[in-house]
PDB file of N, CA and C in Angstrom:
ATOM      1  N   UNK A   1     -31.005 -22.625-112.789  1.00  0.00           N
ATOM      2  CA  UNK A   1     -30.044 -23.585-112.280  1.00  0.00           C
ATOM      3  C   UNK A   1     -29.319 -24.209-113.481  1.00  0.00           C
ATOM      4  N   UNK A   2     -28.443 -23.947-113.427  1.00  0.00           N
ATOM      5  CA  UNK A   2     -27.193 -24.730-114.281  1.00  0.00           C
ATOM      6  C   UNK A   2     -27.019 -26.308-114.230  1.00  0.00           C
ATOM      7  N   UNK A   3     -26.369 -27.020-115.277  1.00  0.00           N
ATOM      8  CA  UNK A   3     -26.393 -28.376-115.602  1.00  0.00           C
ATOM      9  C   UNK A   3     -25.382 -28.783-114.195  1.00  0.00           C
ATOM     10  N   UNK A   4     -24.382 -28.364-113.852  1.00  0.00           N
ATOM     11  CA  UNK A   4     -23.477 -28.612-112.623  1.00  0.00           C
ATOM     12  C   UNK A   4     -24.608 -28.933-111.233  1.00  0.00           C
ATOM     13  N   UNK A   5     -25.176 -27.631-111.454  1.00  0.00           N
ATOM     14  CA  UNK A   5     -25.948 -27.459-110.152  1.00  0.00           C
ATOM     15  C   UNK A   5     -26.888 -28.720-109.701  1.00  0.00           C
ATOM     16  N   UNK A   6     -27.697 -28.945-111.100  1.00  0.00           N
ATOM     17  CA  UNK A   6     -28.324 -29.749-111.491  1.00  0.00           C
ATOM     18  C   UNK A   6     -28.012 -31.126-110.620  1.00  0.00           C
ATOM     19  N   UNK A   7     -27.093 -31.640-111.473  1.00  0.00           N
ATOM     20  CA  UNK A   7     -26.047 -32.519-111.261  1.00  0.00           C
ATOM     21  C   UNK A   7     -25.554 -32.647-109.532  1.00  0.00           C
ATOM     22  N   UNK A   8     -25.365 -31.990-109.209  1.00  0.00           N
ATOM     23  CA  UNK A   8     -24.562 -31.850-108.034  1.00  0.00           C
ATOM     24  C   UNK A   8     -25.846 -31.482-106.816  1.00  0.00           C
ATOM     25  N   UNK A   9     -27.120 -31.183-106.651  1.00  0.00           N
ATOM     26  CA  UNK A   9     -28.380 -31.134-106.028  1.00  0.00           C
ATOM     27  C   UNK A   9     -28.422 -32.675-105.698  1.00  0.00           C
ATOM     28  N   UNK A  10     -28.541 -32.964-104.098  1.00  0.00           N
ATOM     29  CA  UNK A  10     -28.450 -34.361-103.919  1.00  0.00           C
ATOM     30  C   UNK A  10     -30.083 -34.483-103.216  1.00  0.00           C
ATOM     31  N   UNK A  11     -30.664 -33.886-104.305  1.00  0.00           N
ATOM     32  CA  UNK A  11     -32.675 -34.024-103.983  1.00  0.00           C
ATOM     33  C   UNK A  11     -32.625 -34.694-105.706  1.00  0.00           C
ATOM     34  N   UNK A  12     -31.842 -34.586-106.027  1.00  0.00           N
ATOM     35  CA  UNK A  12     -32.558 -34.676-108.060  1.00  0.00           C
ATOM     36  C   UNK A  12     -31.809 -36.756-107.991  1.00  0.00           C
ATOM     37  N   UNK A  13     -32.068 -36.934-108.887  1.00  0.00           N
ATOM     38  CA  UNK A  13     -31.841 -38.615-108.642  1.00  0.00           C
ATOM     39  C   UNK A  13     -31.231 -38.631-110.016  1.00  0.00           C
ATOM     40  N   UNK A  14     -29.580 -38.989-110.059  1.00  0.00           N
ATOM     41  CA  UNK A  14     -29.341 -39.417-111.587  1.00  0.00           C
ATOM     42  C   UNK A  14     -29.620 -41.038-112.070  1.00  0.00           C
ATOM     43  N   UNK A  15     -30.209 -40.949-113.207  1.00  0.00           N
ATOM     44  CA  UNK A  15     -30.556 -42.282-113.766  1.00  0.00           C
ATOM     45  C   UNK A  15     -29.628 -42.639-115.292  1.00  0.00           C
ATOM     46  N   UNK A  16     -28.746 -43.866-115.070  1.00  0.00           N
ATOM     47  CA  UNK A  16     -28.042 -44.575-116.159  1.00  0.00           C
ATOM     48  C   UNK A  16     -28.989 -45.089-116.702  1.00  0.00           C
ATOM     49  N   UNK A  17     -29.510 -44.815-118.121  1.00  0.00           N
ATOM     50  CA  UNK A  17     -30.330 -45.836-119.152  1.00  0.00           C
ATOM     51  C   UNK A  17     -29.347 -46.802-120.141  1.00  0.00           C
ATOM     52  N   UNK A  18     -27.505 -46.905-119.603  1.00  0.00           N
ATOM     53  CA  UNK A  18     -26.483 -47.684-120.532  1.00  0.00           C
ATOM     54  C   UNK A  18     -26.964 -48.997-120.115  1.00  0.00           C
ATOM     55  N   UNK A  19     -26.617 -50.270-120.784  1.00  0.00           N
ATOM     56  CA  UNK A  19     -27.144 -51.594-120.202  1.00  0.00           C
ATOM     57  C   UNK A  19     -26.266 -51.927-119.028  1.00  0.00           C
ATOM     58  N   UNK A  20     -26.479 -52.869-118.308  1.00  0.00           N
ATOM     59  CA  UNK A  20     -25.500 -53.120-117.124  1.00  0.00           C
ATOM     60  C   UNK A  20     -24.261 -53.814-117.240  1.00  0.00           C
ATOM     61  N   UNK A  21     -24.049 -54.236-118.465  1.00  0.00           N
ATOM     62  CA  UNK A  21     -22.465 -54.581-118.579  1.00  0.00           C
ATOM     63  C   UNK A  21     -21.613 -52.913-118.824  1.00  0.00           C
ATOM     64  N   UNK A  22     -22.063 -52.272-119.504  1.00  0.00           N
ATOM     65  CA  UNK A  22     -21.551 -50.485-119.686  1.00  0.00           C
ATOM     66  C   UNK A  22     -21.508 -50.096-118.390  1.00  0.00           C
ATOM     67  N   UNK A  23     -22.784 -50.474-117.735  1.00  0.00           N
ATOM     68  CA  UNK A  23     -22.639 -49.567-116.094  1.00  0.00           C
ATOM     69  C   UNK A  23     -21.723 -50.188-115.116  1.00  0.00           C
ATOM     70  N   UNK A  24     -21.851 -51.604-115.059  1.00  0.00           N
ATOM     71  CA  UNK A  24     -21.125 -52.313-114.060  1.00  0.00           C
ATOM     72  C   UNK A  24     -19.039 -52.135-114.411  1.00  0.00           C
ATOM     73  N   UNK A  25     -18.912 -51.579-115.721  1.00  0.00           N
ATOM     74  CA  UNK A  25     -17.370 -51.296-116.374  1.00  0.00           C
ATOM     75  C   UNK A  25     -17.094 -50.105-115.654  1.00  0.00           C
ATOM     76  N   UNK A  26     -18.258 -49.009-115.801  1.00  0.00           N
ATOM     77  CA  UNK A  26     -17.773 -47.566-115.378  1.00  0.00           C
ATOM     78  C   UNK A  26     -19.245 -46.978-115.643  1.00  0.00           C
ATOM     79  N   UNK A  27     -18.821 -46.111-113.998  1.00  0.00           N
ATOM     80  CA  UNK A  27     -20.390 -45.155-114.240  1.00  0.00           C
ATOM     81  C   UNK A  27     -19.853 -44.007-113.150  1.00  0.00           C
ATOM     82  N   UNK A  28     -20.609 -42.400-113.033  1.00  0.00           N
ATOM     83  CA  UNK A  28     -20.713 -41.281-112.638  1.00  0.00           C
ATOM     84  C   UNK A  28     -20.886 -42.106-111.190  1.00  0.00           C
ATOM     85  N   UNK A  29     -20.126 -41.571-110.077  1.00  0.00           N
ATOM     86  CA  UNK A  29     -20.468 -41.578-108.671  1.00  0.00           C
ATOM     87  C   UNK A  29     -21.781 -41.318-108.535  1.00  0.00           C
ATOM     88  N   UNK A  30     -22.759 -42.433-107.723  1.00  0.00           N
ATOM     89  CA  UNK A  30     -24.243 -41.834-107.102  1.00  0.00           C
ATOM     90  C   UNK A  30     -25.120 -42.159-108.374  1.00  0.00           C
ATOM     91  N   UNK A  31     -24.577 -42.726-109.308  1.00  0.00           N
ATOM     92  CA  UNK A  31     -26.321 -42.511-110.510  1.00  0.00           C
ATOM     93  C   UNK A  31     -26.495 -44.329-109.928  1.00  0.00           C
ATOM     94  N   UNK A  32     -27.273 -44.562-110.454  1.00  0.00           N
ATOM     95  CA  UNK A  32     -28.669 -45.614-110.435  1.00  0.00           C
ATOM     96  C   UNK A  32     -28.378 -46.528-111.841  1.00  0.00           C
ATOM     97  N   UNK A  33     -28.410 -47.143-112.018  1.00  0.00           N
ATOM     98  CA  UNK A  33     -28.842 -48.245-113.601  1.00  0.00           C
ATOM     99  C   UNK A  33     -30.341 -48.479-113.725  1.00  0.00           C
ATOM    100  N   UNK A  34     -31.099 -47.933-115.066  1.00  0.00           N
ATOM    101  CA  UNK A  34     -31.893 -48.576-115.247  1.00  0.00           C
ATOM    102  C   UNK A  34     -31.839 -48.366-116.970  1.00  0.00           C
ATOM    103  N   UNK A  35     -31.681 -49.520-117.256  1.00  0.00           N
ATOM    104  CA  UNK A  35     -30.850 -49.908-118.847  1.00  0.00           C
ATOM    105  C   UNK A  35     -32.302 -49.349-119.632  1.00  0.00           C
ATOM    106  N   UNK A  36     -32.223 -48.903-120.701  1.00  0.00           N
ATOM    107  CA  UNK A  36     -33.372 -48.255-121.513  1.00  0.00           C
ATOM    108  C   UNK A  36     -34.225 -49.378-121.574  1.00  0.00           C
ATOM    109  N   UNK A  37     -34.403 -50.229-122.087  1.00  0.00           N
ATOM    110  CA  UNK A  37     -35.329 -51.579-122.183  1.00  0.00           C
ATOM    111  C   UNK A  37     -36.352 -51.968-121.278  1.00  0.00           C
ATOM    112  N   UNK A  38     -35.533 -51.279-119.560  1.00  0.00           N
ATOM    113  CA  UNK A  38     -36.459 -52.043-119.185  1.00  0.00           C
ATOM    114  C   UNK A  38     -36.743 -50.387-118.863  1.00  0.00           C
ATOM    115  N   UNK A  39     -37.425 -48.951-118.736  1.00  0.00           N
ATOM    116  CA  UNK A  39     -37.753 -47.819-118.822  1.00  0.00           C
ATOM    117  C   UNK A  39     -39.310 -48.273-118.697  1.00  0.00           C
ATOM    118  N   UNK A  40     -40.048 -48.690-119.889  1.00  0.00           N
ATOM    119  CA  UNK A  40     -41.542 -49.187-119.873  1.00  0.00           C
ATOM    120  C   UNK A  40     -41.778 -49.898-118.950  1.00  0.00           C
ATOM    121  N   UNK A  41     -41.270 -50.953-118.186  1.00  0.00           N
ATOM    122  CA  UNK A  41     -41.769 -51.760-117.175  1.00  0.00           C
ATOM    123  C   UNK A  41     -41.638 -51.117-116.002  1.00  0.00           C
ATOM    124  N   UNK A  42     -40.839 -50.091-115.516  1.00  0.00           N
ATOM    125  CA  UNK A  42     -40.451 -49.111-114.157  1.00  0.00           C
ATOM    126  C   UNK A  42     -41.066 -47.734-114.226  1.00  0.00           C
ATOM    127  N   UNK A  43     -41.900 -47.098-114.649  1.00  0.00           N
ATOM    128  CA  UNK A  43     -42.849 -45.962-114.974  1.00  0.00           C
ATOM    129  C   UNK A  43     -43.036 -45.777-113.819  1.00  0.00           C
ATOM    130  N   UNK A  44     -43.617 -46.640-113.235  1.00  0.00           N
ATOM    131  CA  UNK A  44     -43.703 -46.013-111.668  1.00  0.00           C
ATOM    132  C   UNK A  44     -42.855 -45.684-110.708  1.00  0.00           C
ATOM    133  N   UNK A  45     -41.440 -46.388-110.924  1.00  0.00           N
ATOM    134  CA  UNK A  45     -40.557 -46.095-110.288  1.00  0.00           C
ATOM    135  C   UNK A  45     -40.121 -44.911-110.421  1.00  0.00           C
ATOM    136  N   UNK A  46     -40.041 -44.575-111.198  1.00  0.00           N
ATOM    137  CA  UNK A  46     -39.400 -42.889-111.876  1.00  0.00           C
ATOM    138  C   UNK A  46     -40.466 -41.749-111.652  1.00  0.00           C
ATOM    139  N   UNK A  47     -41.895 -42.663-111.350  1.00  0.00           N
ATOM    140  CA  UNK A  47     -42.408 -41.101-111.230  1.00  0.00           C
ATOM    141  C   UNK A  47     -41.974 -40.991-109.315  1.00  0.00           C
ATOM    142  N   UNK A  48     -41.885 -42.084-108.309  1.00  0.00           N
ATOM    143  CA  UNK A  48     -41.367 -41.989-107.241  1.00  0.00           C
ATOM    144  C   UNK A  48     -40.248 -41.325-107.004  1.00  0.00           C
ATOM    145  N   UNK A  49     -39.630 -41.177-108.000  1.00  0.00           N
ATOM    146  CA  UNK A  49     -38.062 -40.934-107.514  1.00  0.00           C
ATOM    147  C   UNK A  49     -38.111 -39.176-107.078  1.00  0.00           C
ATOM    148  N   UNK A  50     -37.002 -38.634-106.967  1.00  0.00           N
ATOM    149  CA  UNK A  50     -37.181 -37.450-105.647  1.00  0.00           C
ATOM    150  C   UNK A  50     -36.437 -36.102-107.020  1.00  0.00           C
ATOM    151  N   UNK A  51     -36.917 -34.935-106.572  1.00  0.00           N
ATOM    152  CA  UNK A  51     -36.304 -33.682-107.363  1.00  0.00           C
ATOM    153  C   UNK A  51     -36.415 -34.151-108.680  1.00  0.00           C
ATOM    154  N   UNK A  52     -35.599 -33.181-109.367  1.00  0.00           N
ATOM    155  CA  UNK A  52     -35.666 -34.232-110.917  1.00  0.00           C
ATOM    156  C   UNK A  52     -34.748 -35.371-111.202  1.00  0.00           C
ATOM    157  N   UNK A  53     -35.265 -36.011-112.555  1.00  0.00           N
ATOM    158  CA  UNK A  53     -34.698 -37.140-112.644  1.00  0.00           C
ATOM    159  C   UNK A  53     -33.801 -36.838-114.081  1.00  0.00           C
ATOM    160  N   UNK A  54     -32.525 -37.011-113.703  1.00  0.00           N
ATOM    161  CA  UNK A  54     -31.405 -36.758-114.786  1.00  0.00           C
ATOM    162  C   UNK A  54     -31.040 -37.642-115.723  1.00  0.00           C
ATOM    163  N   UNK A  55     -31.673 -38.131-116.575  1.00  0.00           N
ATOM    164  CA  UNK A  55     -30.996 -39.464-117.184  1.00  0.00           C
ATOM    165  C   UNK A  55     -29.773 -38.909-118.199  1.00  0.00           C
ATOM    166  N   UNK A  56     -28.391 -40.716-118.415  1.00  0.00           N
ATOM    167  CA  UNK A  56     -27.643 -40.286-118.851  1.00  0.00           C
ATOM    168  C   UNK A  56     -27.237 -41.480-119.561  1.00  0.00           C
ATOM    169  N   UNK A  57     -26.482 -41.543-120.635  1.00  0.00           N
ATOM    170  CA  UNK A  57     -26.345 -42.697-121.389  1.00  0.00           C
ATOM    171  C   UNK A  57     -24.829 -42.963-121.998  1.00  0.00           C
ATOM    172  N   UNK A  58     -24.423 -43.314-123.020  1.00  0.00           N
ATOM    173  CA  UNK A  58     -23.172 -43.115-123.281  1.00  0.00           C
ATOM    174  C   UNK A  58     -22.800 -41.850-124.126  1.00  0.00           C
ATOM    175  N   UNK A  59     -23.819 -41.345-125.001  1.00  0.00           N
ATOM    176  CA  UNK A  59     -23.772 -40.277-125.868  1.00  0.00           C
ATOM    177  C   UNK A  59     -24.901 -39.489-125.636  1.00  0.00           C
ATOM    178  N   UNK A  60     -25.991 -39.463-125.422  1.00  0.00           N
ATOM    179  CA  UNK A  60     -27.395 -39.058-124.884  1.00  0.00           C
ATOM    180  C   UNK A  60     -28.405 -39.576-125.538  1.00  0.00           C
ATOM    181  N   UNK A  61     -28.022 -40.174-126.865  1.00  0.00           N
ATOM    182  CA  UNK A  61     -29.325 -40.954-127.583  1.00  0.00           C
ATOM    183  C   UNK A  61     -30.398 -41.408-126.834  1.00  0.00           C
ATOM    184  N   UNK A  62     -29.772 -42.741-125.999  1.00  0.00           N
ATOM    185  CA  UNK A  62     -30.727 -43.744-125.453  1.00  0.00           C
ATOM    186  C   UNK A  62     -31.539 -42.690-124.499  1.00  0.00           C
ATOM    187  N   UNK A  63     -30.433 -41.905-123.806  1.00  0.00           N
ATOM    188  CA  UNK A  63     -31.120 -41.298-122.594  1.00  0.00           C
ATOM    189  C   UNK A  63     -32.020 -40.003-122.916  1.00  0.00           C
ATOM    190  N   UNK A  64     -32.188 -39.696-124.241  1.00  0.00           N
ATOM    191  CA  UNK A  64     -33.119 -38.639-125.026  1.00  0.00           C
ATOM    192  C   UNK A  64     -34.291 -39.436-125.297  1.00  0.00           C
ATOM    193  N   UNK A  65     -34.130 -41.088-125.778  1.00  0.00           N
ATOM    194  CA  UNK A  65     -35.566 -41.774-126.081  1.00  0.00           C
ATOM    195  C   UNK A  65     -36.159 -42.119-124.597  1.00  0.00           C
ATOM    196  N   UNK A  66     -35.451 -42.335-123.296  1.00  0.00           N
ATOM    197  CA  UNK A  66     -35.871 -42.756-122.297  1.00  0.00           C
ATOM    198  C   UNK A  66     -36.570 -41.134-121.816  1.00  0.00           C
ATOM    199  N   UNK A  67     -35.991 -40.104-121.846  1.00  0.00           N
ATOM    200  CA  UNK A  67     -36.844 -38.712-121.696  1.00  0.00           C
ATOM    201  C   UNK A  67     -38.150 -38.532-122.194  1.00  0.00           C
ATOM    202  N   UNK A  68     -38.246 -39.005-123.958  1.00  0.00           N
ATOM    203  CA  UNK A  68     -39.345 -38.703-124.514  1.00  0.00           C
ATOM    204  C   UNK A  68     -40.291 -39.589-124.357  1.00  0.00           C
ATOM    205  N   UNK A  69     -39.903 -40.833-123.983  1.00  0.00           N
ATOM    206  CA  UNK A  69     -41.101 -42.469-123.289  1.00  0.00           C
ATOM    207  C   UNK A  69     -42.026 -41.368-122.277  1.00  0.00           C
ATOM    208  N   UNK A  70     -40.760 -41.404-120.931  1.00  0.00           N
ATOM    209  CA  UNK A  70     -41.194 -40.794-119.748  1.00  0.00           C
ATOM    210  C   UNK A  70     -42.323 -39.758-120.044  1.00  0.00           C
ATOM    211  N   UNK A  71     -41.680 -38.622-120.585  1.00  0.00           N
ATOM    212  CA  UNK A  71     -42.704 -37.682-121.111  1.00  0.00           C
ATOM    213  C   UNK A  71     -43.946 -37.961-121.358  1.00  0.00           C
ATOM    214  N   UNK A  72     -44.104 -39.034-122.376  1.00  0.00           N
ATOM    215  CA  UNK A  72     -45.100 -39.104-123.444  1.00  0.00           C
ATOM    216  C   UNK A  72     -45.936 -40.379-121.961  1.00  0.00           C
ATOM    217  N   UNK A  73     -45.635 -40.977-121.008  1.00  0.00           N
ATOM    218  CA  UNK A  73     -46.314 -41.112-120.280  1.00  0.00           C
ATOM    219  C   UNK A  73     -46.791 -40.513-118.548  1.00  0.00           C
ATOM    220  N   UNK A  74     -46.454 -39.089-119.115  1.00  0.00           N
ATOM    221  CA  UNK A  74     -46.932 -38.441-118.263  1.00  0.00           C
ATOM    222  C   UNK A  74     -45.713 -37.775-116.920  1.00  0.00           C
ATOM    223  N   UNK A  75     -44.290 -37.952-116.671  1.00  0.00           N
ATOM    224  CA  UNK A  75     -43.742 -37.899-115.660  1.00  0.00           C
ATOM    225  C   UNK A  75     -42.796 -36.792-116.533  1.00  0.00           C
ATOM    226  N   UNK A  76     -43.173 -35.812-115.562  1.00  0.00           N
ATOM    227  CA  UNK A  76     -42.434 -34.378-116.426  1.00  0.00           C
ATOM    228  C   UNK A  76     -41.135 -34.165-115.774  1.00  0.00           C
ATOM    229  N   UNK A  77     -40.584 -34.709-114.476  1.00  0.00           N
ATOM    230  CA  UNK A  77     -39.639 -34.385-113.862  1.00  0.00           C
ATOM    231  C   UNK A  77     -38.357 -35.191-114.223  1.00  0.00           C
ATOM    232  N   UNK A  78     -38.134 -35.306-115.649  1.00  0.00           N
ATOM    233  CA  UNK A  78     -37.212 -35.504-116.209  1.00  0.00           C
ATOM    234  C   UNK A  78     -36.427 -34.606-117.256  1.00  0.00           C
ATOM    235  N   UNK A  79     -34.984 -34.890-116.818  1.00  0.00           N
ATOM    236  CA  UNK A  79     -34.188 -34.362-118.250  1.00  0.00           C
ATOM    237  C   UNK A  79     -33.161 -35.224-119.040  1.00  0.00           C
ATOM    238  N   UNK A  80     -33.048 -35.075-120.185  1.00  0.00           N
ATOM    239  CA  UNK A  80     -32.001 -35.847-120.594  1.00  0.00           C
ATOM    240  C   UNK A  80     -30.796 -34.762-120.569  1.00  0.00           C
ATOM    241  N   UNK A  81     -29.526 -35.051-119.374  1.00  0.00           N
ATOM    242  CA  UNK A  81     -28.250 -34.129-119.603  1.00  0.00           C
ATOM    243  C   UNK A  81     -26.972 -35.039-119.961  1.00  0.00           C
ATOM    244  N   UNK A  82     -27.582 -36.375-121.032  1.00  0.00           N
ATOM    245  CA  UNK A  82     -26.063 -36.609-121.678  1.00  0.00           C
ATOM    246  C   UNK A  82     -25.712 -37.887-121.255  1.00  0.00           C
ATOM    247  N   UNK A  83     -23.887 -37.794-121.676  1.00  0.00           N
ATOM    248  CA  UNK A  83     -23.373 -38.512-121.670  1.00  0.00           C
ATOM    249  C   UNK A  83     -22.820 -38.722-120.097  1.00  0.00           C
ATOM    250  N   UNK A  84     -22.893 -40.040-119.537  1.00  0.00           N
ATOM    251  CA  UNK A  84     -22.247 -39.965-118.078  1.00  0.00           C
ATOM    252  C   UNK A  84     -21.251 -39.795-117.795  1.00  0.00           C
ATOM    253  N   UNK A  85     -20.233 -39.668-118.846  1.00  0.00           N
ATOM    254  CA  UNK A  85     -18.818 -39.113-118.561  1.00  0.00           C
ATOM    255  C   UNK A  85     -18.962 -37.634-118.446  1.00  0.00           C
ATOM    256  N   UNK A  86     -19.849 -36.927-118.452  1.00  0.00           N
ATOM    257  CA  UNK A  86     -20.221 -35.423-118.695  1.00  0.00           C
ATOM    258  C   UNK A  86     -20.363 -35.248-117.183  1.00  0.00           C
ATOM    259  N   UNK A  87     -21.396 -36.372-117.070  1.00  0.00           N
ATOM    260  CA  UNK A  87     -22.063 -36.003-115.517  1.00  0.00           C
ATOM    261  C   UNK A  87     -21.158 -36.238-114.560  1.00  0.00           C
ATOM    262  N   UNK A  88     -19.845 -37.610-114.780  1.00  0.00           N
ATOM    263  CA  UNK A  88     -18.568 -37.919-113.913  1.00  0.00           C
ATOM    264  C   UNK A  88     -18.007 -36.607-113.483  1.00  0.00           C
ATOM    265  N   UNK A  89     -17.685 -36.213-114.592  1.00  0.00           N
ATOM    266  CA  UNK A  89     -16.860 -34.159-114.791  1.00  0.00           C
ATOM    267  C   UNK A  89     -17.440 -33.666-113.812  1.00  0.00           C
ATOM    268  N   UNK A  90     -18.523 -33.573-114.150  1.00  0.00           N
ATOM    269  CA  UNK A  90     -19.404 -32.477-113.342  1.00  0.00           C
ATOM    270  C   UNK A  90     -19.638 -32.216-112.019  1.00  0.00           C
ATOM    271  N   UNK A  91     -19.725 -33.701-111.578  1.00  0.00           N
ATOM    272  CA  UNK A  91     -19.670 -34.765-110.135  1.00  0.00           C
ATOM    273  C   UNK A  91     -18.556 -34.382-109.831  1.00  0.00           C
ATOM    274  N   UNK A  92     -17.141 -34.832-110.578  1.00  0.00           N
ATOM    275  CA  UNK A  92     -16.035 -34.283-109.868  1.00  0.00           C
ATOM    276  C   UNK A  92     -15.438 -32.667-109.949  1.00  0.00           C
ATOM    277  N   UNK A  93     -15.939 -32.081-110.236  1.00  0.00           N
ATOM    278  CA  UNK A  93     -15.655 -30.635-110.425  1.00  0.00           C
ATOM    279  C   UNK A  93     -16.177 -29.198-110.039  1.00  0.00           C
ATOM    280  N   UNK A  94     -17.041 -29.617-108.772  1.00  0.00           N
ATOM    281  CA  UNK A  94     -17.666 -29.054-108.413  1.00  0.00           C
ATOM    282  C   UNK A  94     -17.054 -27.473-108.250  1.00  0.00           C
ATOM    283  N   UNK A  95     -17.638 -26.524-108.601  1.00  0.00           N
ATOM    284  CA  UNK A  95     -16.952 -25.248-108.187  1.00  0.00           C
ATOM    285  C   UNK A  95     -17.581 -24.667-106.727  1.00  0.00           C
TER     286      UNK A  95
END
């Protein structure tokens, strides 16, 4: 499955790790906010969440350290695919 596909699967849950003044300016149709900071206090939330979990950030940094947290406490059904203007594209471009 391709990053589009990915993306565009409405079982997988996209997650914003930008803070909420970035998200509340502009964000991908359908993703979620949960600002990197607070990632450690919601562990459980993310292992609830449904299909995989896509996180996305402004460049992919934050949303590569929020992948490797997740990881390193156990919730494998994550990926980091980027920047959310990537995932906007993707969202709107469906082929």
């Amino acid at each position: 499955m391709d990053l589009r596909e990915l993306i565009n699967d409405p079982n997988n849950t996209i997650v914003d790790v930008r803070g909420t003044f970035e998200f509340d300016y502009a964000s991908a149709e359908g993703t979620i906010n949960i600002p990197l900071d607070e990632v450690p206090a919601r562990v459980e939330e993310f292992r609830q969440m449904s299909g995989m979990v896509l996180l996305c950030c402004a460049s992919g940094n934050r949303s590569g350290y929020a992948e490797a947290y997740l990881r390193n406490q156990g919730v494998e059904n994550v990926l980091n695919v980027g920047s959310w203007m990537e995932v906007k594209y993707l969202k709107s471009n469906v082929a």
